[in-house]
C-alpha atoms as a PDB file:
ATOM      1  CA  UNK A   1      16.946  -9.121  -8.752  1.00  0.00           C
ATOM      2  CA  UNK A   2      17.641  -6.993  -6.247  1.00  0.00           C
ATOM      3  CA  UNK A   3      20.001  -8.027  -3.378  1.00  0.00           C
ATOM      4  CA  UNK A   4      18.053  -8.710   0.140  1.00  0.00           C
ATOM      5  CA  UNK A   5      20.842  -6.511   2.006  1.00  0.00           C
ATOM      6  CA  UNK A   6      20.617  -3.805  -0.446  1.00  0.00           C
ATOM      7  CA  UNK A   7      16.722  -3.141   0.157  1.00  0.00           C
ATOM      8  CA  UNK A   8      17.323  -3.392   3.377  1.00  0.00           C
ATOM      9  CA  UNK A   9      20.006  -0.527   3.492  1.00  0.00           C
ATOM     10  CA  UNK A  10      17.681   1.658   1.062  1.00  0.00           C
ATOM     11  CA  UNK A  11      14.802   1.757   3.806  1.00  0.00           C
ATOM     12  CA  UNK A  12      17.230   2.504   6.243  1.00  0.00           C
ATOM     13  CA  UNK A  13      18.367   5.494   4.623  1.00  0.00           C
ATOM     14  CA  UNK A  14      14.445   6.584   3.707  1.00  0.00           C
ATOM     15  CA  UNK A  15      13.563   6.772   7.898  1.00  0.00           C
ATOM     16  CA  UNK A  16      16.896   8.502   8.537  1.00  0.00           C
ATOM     17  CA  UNK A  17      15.761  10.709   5.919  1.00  0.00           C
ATOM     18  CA  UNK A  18      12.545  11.135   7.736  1.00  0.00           C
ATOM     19  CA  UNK A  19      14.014  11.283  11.407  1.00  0.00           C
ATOM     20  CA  UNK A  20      16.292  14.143   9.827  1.00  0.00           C
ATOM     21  CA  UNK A  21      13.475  15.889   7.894  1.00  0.00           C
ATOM     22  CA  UNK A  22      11.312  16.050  11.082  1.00  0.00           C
ATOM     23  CA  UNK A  23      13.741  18.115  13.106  1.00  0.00           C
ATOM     24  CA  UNK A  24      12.941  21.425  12.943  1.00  0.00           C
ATOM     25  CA  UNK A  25       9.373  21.479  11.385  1.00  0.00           C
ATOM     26  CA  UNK A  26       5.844  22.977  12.661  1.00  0.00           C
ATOM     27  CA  UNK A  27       3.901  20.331  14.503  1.00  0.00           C
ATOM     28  CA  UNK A  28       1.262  20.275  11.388  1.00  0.00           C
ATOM     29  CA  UNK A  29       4.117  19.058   9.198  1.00  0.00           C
ATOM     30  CA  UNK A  30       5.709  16.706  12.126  1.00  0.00           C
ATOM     31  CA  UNK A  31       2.585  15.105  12.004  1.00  0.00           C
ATOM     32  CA  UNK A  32       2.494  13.925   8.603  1.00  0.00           C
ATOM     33  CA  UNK A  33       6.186  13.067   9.461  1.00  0.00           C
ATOM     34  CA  UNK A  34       5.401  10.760  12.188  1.00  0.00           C
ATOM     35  CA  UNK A  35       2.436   9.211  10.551  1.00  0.00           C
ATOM     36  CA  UNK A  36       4.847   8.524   7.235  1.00  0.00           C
ATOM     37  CA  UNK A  37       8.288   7.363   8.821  1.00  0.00           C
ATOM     38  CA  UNK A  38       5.365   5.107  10.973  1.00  0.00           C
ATOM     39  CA  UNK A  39       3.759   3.706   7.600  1.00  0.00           C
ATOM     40  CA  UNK A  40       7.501   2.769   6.469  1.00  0.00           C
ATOM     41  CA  UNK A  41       8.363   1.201   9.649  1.00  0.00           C
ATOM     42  CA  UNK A  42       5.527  -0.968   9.528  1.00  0.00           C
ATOM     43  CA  UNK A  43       6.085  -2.463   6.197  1.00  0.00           C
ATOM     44  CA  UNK A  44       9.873  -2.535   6.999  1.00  0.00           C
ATOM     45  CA  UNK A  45       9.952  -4.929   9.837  1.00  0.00           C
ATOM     46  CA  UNK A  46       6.946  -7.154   8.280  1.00  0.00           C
ATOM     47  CA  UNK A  47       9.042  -7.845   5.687  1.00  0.00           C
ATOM     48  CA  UNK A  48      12.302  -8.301   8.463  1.00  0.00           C
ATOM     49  CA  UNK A  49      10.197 -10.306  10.293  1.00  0.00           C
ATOM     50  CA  UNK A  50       8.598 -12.131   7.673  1.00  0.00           C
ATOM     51  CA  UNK A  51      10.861 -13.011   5.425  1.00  0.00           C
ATOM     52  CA  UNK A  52      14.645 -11.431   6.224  1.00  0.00           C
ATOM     53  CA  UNK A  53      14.840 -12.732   9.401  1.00  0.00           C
ATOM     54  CA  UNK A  54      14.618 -16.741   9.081  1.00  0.00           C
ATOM     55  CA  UNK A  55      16.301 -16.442   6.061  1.00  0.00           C
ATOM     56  CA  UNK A  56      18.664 -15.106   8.442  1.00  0.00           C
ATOM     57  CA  UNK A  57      18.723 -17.481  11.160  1.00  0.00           C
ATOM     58  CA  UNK A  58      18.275 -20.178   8.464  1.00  0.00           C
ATOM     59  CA  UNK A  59      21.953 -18.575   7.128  1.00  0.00           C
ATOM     60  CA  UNK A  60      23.479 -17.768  10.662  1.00  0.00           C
ATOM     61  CA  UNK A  61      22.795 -21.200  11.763  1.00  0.00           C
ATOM     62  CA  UNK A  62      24.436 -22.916   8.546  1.00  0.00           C
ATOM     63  CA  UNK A  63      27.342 -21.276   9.007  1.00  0.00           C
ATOM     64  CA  UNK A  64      27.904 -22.191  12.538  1.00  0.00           C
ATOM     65  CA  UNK A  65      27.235 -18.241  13.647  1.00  0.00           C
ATOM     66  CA  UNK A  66      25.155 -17.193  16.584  1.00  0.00           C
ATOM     67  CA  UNK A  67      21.765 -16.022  16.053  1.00  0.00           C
ATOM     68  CA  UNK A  68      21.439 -13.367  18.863  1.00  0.00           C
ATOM     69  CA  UNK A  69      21.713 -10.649  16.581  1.00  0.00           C
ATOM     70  CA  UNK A  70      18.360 -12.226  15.291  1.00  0.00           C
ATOM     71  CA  UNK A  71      16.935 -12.109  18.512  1.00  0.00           C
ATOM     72  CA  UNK A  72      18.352  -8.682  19.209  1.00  0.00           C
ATOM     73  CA  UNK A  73      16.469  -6.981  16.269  1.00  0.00           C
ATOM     74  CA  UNK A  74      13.218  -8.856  17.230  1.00  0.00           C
ATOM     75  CA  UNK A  75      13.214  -7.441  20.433  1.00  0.00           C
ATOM     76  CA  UNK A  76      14.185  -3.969  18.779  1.00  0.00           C
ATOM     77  CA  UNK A  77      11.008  -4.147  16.752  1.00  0.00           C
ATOM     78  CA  UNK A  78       9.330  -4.759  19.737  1.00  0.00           C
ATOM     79  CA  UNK A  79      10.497  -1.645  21.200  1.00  0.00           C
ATOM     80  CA  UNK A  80       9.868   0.566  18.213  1.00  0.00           C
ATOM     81  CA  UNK A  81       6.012  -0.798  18.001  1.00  0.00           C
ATOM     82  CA  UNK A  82       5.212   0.180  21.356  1.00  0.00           C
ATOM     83  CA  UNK A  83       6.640   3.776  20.855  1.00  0.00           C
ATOM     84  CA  UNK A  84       4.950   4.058  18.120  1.00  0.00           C
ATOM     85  CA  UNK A  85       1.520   3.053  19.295  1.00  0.00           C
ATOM     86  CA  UNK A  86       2.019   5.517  21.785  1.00  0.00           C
ATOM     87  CA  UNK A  87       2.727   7.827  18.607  1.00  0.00           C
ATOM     88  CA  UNK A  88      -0.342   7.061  16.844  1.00  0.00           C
ATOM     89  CA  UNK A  89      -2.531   8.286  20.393  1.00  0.00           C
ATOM     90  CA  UNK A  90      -0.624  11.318  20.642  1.00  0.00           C
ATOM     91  CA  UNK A  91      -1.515  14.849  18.790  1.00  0.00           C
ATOM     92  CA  UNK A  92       1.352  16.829  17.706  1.00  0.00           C
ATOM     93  CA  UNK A  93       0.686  19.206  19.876  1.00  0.00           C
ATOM     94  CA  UNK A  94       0.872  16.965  23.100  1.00  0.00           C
ATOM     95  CA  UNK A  95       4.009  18.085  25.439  1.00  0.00           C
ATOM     96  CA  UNK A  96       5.768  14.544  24.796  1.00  0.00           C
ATOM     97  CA  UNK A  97       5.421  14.528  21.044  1.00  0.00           C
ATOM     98  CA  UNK A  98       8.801  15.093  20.275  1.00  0.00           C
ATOM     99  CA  UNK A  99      10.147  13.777  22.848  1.00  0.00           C
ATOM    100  CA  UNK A 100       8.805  10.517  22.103  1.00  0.00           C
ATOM    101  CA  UNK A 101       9.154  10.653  18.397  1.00  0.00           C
ATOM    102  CA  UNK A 102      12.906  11.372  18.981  1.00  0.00           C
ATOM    103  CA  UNK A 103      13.705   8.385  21.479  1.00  0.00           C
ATOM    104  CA  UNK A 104      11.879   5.864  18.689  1.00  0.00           C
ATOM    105  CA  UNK A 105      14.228   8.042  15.999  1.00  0.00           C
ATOM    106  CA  UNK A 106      17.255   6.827  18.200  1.00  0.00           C
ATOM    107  CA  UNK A 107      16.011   3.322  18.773  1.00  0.00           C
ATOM    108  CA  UNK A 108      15.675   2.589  14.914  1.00  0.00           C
ATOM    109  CA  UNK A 109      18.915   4.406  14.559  1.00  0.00           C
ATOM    110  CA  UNK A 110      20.820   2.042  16.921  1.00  0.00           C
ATOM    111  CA  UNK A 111      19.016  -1.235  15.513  1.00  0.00           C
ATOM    112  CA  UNK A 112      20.511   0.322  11.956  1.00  0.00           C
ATOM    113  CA  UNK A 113      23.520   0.441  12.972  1.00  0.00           C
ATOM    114  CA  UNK A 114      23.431  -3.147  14.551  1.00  0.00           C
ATOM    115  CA  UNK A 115      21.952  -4.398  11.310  1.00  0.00           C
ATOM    116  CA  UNK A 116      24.282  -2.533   9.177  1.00  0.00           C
ATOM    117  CA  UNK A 117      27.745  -3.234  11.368  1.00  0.00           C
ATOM    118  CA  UNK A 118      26.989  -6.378  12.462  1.00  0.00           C
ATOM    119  CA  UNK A 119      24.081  -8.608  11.105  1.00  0.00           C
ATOM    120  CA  UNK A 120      24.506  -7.885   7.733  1.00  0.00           C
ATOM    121  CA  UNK A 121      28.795  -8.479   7.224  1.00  0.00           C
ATOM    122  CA  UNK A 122      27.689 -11.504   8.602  1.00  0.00           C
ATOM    123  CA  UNK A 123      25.459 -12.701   6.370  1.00  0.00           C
ATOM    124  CA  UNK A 124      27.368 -11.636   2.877  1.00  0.00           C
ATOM    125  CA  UNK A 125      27.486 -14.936   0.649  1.00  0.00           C
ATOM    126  CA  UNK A 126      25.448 -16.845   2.557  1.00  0.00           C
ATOM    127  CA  UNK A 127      21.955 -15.870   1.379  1.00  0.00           C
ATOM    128  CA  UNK A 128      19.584 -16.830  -1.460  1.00  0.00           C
ATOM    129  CA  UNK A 129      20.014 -13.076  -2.497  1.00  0.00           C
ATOM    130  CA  UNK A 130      17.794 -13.759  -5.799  1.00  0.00           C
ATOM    131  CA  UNK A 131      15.223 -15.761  -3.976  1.00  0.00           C
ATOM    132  CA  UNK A 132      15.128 -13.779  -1.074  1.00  0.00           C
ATOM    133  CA  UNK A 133      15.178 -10.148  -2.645  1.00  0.00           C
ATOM    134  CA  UNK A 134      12.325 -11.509  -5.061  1.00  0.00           C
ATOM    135  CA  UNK A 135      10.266 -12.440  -2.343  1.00  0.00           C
ATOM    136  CA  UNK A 136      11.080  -8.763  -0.049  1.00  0.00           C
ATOM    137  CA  UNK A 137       9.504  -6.974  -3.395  1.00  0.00           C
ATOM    138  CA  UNK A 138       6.667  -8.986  -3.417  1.00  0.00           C
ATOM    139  CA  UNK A 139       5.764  -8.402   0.182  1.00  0.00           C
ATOM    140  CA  UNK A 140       6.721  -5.565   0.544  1.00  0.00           C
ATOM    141  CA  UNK A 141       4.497  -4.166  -2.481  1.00  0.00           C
ATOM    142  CA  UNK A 142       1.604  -5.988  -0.921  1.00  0.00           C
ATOM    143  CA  UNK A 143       2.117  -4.288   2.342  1.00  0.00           C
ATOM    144  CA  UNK A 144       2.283  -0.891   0.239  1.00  0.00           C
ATOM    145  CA  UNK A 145      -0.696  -1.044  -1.244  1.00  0.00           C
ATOM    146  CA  UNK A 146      -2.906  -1.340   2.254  1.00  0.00           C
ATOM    147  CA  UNK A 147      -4.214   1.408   3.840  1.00  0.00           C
ATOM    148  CA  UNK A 148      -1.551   3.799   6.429  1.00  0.00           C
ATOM    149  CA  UNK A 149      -1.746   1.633   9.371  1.00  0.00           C
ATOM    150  CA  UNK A 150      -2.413  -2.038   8.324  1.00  0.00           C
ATOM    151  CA  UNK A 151       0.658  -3.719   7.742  1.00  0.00           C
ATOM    152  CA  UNK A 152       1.186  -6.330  10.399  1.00  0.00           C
ATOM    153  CA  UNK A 153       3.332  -9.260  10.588  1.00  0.00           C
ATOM    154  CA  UNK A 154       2.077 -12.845  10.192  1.00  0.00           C
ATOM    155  CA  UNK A 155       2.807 -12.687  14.260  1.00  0.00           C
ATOM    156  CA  UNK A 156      -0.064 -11.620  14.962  1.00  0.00           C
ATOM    157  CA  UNK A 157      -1.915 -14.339  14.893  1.00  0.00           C
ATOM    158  CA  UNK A 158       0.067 -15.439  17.207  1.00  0.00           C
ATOM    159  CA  UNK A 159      -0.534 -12.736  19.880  1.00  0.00           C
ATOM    160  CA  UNK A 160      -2.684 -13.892  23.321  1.00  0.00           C
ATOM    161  CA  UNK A 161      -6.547 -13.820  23.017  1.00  0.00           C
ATOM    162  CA  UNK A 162      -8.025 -10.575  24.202  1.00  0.00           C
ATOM    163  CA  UNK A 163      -9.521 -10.809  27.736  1.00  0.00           C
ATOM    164  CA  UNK A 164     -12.585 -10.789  27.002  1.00  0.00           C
ATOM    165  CA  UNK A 165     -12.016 -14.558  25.489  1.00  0.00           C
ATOM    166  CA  UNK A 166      -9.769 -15.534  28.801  1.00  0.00           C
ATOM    167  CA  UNK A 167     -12.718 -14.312  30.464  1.00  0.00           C
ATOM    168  CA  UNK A 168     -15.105 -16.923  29.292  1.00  0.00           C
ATOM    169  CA  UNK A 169     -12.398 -19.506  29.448  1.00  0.00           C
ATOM    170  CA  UNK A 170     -12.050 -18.736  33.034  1.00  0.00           C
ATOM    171  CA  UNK A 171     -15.985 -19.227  33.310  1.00  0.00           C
ATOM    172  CA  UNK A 172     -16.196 -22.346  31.524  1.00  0.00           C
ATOM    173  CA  UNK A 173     -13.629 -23.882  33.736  1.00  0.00           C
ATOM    174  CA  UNK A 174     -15.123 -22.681  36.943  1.00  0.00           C
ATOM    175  CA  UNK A 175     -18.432 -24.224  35.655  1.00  0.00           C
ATOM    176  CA  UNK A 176     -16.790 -27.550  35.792  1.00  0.00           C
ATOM    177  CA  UNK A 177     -14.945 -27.005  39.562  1.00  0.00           C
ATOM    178  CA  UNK A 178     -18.293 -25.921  40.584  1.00  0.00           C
ATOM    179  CA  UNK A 179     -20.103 -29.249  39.031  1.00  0.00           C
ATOM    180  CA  UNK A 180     -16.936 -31.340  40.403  1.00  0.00           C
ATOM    181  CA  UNK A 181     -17.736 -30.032  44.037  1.00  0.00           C
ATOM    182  CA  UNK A 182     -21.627 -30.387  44.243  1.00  0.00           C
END
């Protein structure tokens, strides 16, 4: 089985690819670009997130290393889903395009180069690299096999209601101030 680290490093190398392959092209072809490096990005840090990650901590933490690397890339991903919702609204043609297309290419490049230099030395030896990489393949097939635009972490359950729910919270509580005071 392949090791964990290794897939890693090969999707790494596919969105440099991509960043590098976008430079330079007609804003038809960037499009496809975009909407492509996006697609991998997606299943990329569902399966970080999923899977790599507490394996991760699990292994940091064993070892008596700090986890803020962890924390570090979390907060990347964070980043890089914002840009590229911002992507997905945008038409090729809009003045920002590139502009914004470029500064996600540079974010991803710097959390590559934190995984790669930092997070990953780290954690050489001390991961279930059968286990782990057999359970990366699996999810990360899944996640291929779902429409462009669908793969989402496990987190988002875990995101806050829409406001439309706080909304009707907020009334049912009033409702019962209002009943308290009459």
């Amino acid at each position: 089985m392949p090791n964990p680290i290794d897939l890693l490093r090969e999707d790494h190398q596919k969105v440099k690819d991509l960043f590098q392959h976008f430079e330079g092209k007609e804003s038809g072809d960037k499009k496809e670009i975009v909407a492509t490096t996006l697609h991998e990005l997606a299943i990329h840090t569902s399966v970080e997130e999923e899977i790599f990650y507490p394996a991760a901590r699990k292994a940091l933490e064993e070892a008596d290393e700090e986890t803020d690397l962890i924390d570090e890339a979390w907060e990347e991903h964070h980043v890089v889903k914002l840009l590229a919702a911002e992507l997905k609204k945008m038409r090729a043609s809009d003045e920002r395009y590139d502009a914004k297309f470029t500064v996600l290419a540079e974010s991803v490049k710097h959390h590559i180069e934190e995984e790669e230099g930092e997070l990953f030395p780290k954690l050489e030896g001390h991961l279930d690299d059968e286990n782990l990489g057999a359970k990366m393949i699996a999810r990360k097939e899944k996640l291929q096999n779902r429409p462009v635009g669908t793969a989402k972490s496990r987190d988002a359950k875990s995101k806050p209601r829409s406001t439309d729910s706080k909304r009707s919270r907020r009334g049912k509580g009033r409702g019962k101030m209002a009943a308290g005071r009459r």
